[in-house]
C-alpha atoms as a PDB file:
ATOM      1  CA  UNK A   1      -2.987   2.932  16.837  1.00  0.00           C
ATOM      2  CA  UNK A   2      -5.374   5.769  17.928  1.00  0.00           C
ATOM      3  CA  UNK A   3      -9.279   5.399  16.733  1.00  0.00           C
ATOM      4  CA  UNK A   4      -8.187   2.163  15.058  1.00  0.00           C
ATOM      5  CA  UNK A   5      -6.234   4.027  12.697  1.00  0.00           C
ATOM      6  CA  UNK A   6      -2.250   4.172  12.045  1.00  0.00           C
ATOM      7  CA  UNK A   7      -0.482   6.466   9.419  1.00  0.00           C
ATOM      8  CA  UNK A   8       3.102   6.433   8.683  1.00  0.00           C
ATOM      9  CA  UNK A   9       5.856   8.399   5.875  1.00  0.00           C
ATOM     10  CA  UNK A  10       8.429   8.011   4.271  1.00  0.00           C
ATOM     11  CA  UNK A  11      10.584  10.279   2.004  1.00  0.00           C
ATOM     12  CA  UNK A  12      12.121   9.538  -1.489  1.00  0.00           C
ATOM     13  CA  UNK A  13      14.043  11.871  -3.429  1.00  0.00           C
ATOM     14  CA  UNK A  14      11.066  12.904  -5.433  1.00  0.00           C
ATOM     15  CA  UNK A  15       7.856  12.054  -3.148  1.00  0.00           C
ATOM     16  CA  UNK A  16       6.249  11.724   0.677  1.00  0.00           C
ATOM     17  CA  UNK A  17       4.599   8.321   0.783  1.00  0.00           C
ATOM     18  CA  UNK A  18       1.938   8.265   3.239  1.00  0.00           C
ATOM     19  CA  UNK A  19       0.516   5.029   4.197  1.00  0.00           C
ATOM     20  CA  UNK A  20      -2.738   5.064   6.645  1.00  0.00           C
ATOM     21  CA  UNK A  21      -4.140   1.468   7.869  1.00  0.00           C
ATOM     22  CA  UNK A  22      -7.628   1.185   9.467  1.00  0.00           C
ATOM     23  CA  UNK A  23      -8.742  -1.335  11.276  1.00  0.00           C
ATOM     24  CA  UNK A  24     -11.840  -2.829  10.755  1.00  0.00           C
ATOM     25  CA  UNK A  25     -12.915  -5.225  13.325  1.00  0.00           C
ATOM     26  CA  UNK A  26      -9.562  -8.357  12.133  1.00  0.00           C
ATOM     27  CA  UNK A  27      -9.215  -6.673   8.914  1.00  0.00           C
ATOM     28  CA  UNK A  28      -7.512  -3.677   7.672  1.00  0.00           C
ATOM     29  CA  UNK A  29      -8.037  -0.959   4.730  1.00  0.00           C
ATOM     30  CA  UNK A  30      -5.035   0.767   3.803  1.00  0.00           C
ATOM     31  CA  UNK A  31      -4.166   3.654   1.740  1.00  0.00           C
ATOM     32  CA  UNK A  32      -0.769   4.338   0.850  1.00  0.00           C
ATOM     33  CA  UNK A  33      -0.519   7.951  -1.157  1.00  0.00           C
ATOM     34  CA  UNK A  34       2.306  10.492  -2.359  1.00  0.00           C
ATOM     35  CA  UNK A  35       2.751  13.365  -4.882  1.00  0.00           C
ATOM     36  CA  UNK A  36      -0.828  13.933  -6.475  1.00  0.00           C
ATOM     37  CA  UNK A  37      -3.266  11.421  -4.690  1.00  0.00           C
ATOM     38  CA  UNK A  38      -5.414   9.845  -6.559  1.00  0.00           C
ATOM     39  CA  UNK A  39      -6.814   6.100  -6.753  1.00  0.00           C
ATOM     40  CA  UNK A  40      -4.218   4.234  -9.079  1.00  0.00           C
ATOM     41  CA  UNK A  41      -4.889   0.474  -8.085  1.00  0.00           C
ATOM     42  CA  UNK A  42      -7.263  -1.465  -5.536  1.00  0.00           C
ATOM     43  CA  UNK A  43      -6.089  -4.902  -4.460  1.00  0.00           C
ATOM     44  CA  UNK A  44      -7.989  -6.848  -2.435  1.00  0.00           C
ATOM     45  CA  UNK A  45      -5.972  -9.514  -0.517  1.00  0.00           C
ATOM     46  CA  UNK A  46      -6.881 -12.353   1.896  1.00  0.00           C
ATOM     47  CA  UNK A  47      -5.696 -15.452   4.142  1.00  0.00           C
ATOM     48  CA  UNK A  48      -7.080 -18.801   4.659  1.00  0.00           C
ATOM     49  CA  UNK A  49      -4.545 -21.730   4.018  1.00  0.00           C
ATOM     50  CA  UNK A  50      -2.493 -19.095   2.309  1.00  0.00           C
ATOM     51  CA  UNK A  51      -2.566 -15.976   1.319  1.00  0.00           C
ATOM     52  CA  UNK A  52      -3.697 -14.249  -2.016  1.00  0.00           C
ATOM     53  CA  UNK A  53      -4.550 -11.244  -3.669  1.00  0.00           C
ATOM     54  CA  UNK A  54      -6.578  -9.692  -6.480  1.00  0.00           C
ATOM     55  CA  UNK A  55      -6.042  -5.751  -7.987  1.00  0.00           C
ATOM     56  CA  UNK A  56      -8.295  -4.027 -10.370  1.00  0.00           C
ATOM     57  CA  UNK A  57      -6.272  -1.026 -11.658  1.00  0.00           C
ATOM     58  CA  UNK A  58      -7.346   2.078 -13.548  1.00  0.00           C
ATOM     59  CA  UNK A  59      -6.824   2.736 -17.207  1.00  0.00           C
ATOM     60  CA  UNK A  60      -3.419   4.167 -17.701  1.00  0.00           C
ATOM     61  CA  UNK A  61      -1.922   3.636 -14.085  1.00  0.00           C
ATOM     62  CA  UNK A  62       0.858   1.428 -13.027  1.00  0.00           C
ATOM     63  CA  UNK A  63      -0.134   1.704  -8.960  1.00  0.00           C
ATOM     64  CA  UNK A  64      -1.157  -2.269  -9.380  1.00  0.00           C
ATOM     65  CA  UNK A  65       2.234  -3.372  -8.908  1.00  0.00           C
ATOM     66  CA  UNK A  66       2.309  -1.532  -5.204  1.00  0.00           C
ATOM     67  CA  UNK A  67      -1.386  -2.682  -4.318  1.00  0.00           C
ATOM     68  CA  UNK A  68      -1.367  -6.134  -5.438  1.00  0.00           C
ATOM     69  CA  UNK A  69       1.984  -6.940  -3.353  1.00  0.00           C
ATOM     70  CA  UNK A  70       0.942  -4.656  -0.546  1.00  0.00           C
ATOM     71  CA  UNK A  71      -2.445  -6.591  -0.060  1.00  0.00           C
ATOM     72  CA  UNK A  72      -0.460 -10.069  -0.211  1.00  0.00           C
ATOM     73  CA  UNK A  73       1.959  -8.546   2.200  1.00  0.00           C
ATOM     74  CA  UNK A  74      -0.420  -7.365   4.704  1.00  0.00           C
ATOM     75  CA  UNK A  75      -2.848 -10.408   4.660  1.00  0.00           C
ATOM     76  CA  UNK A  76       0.263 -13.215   4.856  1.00  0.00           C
ATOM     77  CA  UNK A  77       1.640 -11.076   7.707  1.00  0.00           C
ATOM     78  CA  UNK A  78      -1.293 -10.257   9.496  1.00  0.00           C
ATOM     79  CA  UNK A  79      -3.448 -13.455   8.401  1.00  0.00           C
ATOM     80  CA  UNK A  80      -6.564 -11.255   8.169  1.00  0.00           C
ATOM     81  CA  UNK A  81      -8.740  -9.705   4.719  1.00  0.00           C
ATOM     82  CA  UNK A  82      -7.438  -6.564   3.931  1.00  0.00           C
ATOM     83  CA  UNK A  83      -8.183  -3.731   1.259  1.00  0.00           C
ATOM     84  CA  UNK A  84      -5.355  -1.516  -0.187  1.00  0.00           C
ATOM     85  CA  UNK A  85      -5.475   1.804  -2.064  1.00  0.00           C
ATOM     86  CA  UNK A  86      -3.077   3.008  -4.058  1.00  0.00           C
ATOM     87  CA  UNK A  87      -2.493   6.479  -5.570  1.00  0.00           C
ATOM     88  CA  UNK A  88       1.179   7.597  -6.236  1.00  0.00           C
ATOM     89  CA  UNK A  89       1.353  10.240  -9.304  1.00  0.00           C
ATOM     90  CA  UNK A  90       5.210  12.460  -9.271  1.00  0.00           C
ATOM     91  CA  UNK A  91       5.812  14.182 -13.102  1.00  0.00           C
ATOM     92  CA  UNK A  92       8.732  13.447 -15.357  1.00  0.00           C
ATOM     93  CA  UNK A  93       9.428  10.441 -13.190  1.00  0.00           C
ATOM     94  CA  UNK A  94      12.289   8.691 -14.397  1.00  0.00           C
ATOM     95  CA  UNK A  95      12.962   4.781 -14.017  1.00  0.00           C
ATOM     96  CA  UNK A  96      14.823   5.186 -11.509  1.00  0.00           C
ATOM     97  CA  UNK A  97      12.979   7.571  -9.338  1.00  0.00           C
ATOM     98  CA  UNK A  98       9.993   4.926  -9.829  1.00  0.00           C
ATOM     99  CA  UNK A  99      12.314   2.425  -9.044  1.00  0.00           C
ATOM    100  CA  UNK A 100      13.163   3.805  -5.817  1.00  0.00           C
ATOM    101  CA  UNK A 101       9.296   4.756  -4.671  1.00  0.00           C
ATOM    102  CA  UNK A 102       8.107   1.282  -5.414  1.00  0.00           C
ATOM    103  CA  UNK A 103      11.268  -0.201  -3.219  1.00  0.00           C
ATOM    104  CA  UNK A 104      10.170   3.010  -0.437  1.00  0.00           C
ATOM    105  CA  UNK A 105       6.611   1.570  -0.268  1.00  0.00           C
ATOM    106  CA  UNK A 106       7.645  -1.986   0.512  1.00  0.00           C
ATOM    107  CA  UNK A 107       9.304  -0.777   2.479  1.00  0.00           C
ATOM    108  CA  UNK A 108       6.663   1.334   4.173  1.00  0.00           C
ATOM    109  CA  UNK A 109       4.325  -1.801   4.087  1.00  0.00           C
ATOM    110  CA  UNK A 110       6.548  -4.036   5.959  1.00  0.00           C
ATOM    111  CA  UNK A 111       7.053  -0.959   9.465  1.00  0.00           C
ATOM    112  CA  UNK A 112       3.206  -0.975   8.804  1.00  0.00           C
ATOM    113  CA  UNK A 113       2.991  -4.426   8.970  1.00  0.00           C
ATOM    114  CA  UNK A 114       5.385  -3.874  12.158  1.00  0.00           C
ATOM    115  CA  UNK A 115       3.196  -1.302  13.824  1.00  0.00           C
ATOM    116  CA  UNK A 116       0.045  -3.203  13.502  1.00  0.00           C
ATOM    117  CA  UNK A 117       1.184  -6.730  14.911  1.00  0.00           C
END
């Protein structure tokens, strides 16, 4: 992690996913991007006993699903507060194309997880 800072990517058949963690002193904000960036979803997620998670999304986006697990994810893992963004936008996406990013940015989360531990 150079500058407190990590960014990884990962391919799907229709989109780059980029995900870039910051540290910030034990907690982390995270972006995780692909096809036209934007913000989608912010979840906010944190650890005391357990962890948990809360996501405001925008009107009309479906990024929530990504954020909200991503911030559970990352806080349970890590046991720290974290922020994620979320902005994935590809056209004439079919199910299973959107299938297939949300499985490649788990995915992404967890060697994120990985490089920050």
């Amino acid at each position: 992690m150079s500058n407190n800072q990590i960014s990884l990517k990962k391919n799907t058949s229709v989109v780059e996913l980029m995900a870039v963690a910051r540290q910030i002193g034990k907690d982390y904000l995270v972006t995780l991007t692909g096809g036209d960036n934007h913000i989608g979803a912010v979840a906010a997620g944190g650890y005391q006993i357990r962890s948990f998670s809360s996501v405001l999304t925008m009107p009309n986006h479906r990024d929530d699903i990504i954020a909200k697990e991503a911030a559970n994810r990352i806080s349970q893992e890590l046991k720290c507060n974290c922020a994620v963004v979320v902005g994935v936008h590809v056209e004439n996406v079919s199910a299973a194309e959107i299938n297939e990013i949300v499985s490649a940015s788990f995915m992404l989360v967890n060697e994120l997880i990985k490089e920050l531990r």
